[in-house]
C-alpha atoms as a PDB file:
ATOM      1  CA  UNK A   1     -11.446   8.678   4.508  1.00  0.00           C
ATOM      2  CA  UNK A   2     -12.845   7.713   0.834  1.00  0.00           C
ATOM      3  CA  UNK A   3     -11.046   8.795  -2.301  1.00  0.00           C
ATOM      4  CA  UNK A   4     -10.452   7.833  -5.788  1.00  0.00           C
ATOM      5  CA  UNK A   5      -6.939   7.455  -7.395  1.00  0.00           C
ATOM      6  CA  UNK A   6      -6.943   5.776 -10.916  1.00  0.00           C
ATOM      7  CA  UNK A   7     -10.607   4.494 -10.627  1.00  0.00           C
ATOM      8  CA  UNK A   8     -10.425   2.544  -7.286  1.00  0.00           C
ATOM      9  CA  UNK A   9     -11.922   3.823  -4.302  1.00  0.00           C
ATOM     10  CA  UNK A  10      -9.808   3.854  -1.777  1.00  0.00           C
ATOM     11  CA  UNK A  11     -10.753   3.403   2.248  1.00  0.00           C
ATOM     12  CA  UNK A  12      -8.172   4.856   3.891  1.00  0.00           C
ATOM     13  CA  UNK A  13      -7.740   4.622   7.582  1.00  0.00           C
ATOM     14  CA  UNK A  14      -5.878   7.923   8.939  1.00  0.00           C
ATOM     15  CA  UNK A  15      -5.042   8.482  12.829  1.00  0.00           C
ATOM     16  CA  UNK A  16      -2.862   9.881  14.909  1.00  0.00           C
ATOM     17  CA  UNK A  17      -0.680  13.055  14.557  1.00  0.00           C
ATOM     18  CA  UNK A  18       3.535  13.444  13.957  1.00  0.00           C
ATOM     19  CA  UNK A  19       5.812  12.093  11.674  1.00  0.00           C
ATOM     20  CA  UNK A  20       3.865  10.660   8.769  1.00  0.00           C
ATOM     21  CA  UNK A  21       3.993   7.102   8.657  1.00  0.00           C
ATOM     22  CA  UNK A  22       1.970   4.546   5.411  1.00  0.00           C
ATOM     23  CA  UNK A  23       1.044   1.159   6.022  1.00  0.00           C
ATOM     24  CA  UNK A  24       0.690  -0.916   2.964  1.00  0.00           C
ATOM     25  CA  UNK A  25      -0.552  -4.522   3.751  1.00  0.00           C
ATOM     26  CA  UNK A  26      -0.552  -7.489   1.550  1.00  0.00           C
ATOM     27  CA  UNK A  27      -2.603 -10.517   0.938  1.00  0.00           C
ATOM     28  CA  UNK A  28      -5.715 -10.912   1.681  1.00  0.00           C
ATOM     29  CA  UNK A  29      -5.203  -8.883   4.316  1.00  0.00           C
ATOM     30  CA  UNK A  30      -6.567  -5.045   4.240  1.00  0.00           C
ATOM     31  CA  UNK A  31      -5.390  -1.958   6.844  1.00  0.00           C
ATOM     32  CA  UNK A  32      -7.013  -3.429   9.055  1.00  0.00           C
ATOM     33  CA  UNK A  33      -4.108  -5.815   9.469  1.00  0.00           C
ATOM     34  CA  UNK A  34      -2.562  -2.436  11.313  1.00  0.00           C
ATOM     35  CA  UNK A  35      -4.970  -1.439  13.891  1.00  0.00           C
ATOM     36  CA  UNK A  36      -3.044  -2.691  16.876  1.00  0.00           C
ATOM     37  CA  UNK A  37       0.064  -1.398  15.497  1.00  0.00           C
ATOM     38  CA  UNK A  38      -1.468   2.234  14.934  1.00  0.00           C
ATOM     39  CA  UNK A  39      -2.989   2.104  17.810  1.00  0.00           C
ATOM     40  CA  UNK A  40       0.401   1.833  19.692  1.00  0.00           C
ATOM     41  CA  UNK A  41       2.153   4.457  17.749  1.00  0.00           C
ATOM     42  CA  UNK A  42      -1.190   7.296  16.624  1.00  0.00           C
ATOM     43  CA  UNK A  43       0.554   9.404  19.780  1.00  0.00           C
ATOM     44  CA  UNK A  44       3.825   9.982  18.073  1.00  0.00           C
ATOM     45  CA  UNK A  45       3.008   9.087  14.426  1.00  0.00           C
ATOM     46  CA  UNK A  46       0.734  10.255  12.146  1.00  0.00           C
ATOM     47  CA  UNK A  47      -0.730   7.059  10.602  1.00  0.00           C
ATOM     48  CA  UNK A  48      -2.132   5.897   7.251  1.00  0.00           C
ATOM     49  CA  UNK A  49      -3.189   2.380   6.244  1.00  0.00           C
ATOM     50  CA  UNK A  50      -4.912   2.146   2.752  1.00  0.00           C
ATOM     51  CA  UNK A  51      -6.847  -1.173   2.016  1.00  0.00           C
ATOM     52  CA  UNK A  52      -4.870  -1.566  -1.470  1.00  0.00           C
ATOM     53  CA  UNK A  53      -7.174  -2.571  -4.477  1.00  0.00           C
ATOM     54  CA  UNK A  54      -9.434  -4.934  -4.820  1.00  0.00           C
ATOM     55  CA  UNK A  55      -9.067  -5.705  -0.990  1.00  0.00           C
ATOM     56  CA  UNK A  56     -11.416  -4.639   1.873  1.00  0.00           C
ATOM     57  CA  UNK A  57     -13.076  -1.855   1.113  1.00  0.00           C
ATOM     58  CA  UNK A  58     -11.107  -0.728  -2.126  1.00  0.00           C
ATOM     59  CA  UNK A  59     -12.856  -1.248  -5.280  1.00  0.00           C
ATOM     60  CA  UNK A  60     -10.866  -1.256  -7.978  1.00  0.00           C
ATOM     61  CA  UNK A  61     -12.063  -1.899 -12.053  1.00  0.00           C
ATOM     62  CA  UNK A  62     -11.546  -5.097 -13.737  1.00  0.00           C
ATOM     63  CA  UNK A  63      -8.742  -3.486 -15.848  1.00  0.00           C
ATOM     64  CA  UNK A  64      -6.415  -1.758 -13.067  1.00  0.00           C
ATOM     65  CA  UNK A  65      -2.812  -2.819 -13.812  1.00  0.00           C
ATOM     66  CA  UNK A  66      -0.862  -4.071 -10.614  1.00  0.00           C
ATOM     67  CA  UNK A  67       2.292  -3.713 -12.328  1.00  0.00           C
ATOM     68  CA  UNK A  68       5.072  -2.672 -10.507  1.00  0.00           C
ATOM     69  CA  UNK A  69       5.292   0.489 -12.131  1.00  0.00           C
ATOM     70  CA  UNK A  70       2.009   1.441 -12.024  1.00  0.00           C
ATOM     71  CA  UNK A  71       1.559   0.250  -8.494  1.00  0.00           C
ATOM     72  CA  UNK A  72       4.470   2.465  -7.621  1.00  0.00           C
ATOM     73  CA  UNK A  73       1.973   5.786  -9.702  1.00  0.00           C
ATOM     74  CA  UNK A  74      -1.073   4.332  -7.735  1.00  0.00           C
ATOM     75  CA  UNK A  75       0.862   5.006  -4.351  1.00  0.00           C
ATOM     76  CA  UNK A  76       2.487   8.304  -5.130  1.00  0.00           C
ATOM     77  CA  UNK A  77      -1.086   9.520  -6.598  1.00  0.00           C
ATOM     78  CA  UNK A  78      -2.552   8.197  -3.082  1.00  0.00           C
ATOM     79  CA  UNK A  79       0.125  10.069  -1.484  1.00  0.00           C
ATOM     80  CA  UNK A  80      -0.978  13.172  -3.637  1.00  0.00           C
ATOM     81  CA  UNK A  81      -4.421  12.505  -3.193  1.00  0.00           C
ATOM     82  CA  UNK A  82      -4.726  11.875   0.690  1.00  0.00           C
ATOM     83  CA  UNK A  83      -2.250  14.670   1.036  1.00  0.00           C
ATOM     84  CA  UNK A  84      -0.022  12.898   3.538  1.00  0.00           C
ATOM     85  CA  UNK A  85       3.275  14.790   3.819  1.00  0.00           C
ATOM     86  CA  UNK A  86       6.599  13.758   3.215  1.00  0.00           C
ATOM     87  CA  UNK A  87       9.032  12.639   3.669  1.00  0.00           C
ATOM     88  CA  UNK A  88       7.302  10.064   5.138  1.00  0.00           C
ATOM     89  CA  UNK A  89       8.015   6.359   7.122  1.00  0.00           C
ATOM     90  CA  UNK A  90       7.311   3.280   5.142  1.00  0.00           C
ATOM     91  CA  UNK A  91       6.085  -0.093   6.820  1.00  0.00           C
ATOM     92  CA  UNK A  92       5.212  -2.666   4.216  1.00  0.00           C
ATOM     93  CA  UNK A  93       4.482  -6.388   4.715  1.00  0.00           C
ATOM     94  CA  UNK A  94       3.978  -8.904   1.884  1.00  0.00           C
ATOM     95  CA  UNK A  95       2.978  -8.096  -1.509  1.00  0.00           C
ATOM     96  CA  UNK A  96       2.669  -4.646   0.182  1.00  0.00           C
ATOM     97  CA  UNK A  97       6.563  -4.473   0.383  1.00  0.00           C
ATOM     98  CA  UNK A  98       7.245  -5.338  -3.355  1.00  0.00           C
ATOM     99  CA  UNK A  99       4.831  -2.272  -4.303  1.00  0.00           C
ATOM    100  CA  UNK A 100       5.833  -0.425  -1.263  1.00  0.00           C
ATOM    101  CA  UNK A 101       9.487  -1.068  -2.564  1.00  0.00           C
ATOM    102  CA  UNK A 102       8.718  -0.191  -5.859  1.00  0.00           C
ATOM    103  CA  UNK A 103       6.944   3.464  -4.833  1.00  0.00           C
ATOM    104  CA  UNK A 104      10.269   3.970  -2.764  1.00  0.00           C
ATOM    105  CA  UNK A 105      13.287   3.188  -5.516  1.00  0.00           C
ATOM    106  CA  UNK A 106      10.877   5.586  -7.807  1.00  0.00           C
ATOM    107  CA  UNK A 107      10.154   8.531  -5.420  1.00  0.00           C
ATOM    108  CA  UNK A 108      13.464   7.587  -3.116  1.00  0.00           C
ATOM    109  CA  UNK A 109      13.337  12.065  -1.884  1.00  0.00           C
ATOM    110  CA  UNK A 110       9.683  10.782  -0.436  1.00  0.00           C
ATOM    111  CA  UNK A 111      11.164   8.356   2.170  1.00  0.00           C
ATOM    112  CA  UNK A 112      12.239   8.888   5.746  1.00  0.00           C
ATOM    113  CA  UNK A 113      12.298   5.563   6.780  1.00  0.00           C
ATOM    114  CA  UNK A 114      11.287   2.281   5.719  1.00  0.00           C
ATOM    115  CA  UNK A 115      10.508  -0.794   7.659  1.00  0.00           C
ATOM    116  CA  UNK A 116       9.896  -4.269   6.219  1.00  0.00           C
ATOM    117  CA  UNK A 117       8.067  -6.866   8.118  1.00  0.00           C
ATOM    118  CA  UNK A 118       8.155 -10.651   6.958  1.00  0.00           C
ATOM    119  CA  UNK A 119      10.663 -11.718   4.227  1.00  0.00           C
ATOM    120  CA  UNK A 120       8.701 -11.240   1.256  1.00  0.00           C
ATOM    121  CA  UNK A 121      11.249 -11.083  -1.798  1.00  0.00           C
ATOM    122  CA  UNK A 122      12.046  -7.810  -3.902  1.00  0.00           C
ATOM    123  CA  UNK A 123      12.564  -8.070  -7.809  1.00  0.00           C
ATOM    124  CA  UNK A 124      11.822  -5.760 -10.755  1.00  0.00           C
ATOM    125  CA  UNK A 125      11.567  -9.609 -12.552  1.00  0.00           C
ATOM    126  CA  UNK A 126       9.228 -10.863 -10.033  1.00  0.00           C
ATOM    127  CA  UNK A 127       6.423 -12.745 -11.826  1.00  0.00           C
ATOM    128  CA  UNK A 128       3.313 -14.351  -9.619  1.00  0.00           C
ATOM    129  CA  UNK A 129       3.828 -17.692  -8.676  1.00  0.00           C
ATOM    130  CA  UNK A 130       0.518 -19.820 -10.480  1.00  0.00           C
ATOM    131  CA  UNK A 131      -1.413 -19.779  -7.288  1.00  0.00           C
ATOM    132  CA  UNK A 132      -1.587 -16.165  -7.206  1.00  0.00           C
ATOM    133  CA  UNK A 133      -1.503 -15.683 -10.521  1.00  0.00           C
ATOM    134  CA  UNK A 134      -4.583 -17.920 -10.906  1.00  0.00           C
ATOM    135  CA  UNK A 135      -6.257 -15.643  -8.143  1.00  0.00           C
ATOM    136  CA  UNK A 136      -6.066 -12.800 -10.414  1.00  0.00           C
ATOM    137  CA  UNK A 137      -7.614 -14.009 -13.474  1.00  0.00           C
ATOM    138  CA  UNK A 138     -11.323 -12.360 -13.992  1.00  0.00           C
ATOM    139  CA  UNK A 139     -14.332 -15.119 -12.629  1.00  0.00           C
ATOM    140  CA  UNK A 140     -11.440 -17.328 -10.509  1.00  0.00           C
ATOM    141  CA  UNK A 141     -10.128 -15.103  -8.834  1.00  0.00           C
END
């Protein structure tokens, strides 16, 4: 399912049908990172797995802001956009939890349940570590 929310086009892989359930991956994965997990649970749960910008198949423009806070508008506009009901589950891994995270302290009345896979470490401080960061610079990364 394509759609646009603050200039990136977002592939969105939707399946299933019950409680609503997002996926938000991290890196350099995409929701493809999902598939065998929504394949186990599309009977029961209604499933959506966004490849977040600038990974697979979600452009997004040189100038999108991966902020925390703005992350946390991109999701809730995705929610908006894709029209997934809520309250909804939450299953983040990776960079996907700290925006995941950051979505749920903002809209907490939007969350059912959340489930965090990996160890990945939650902070409103957080600042990339210089590998990453480097990764996001324009031409290197």
């Amino acid at each position: 399912m394509p759609l646009t929310v603050q200039g990136v086009d977002v592939y969105l892989v939707e399946r299933g049908s019950g409680s609503p359930t997002l996926f938000l991956h991290g890196a350099p994965d995409s929701a493809e990172m999902w598939n065998g997990v929504i394949e186990q649970l599309q009977d029961s749960y209604h499933c959506f797995a966004p490849d977040l910008p600038g990974f697979g198949r979600s452009t997004a423009p040189a100038d999108f802001k991966c902020s925390l806070d703005n992350m946390a508008r991109f999701i809730d506009e995705l929610i908006e956009a894709a029209t997934i009901a809520t309250p909804l589950n939450l299953v983040v891994a990776d960079f996907g939890e700290t925006y995941g995270l950051s979505w749920a302290i903002t809209y907490p009345q939007y969350i059912r349940r959340i489930a965090i896979t990996g160890g990945y470490n939650f902070c409103s401080r957080y600042r990339w570590h210089v590998a990453a960061g480097l990764l996001r610079m324009p031409i290197l990364g």
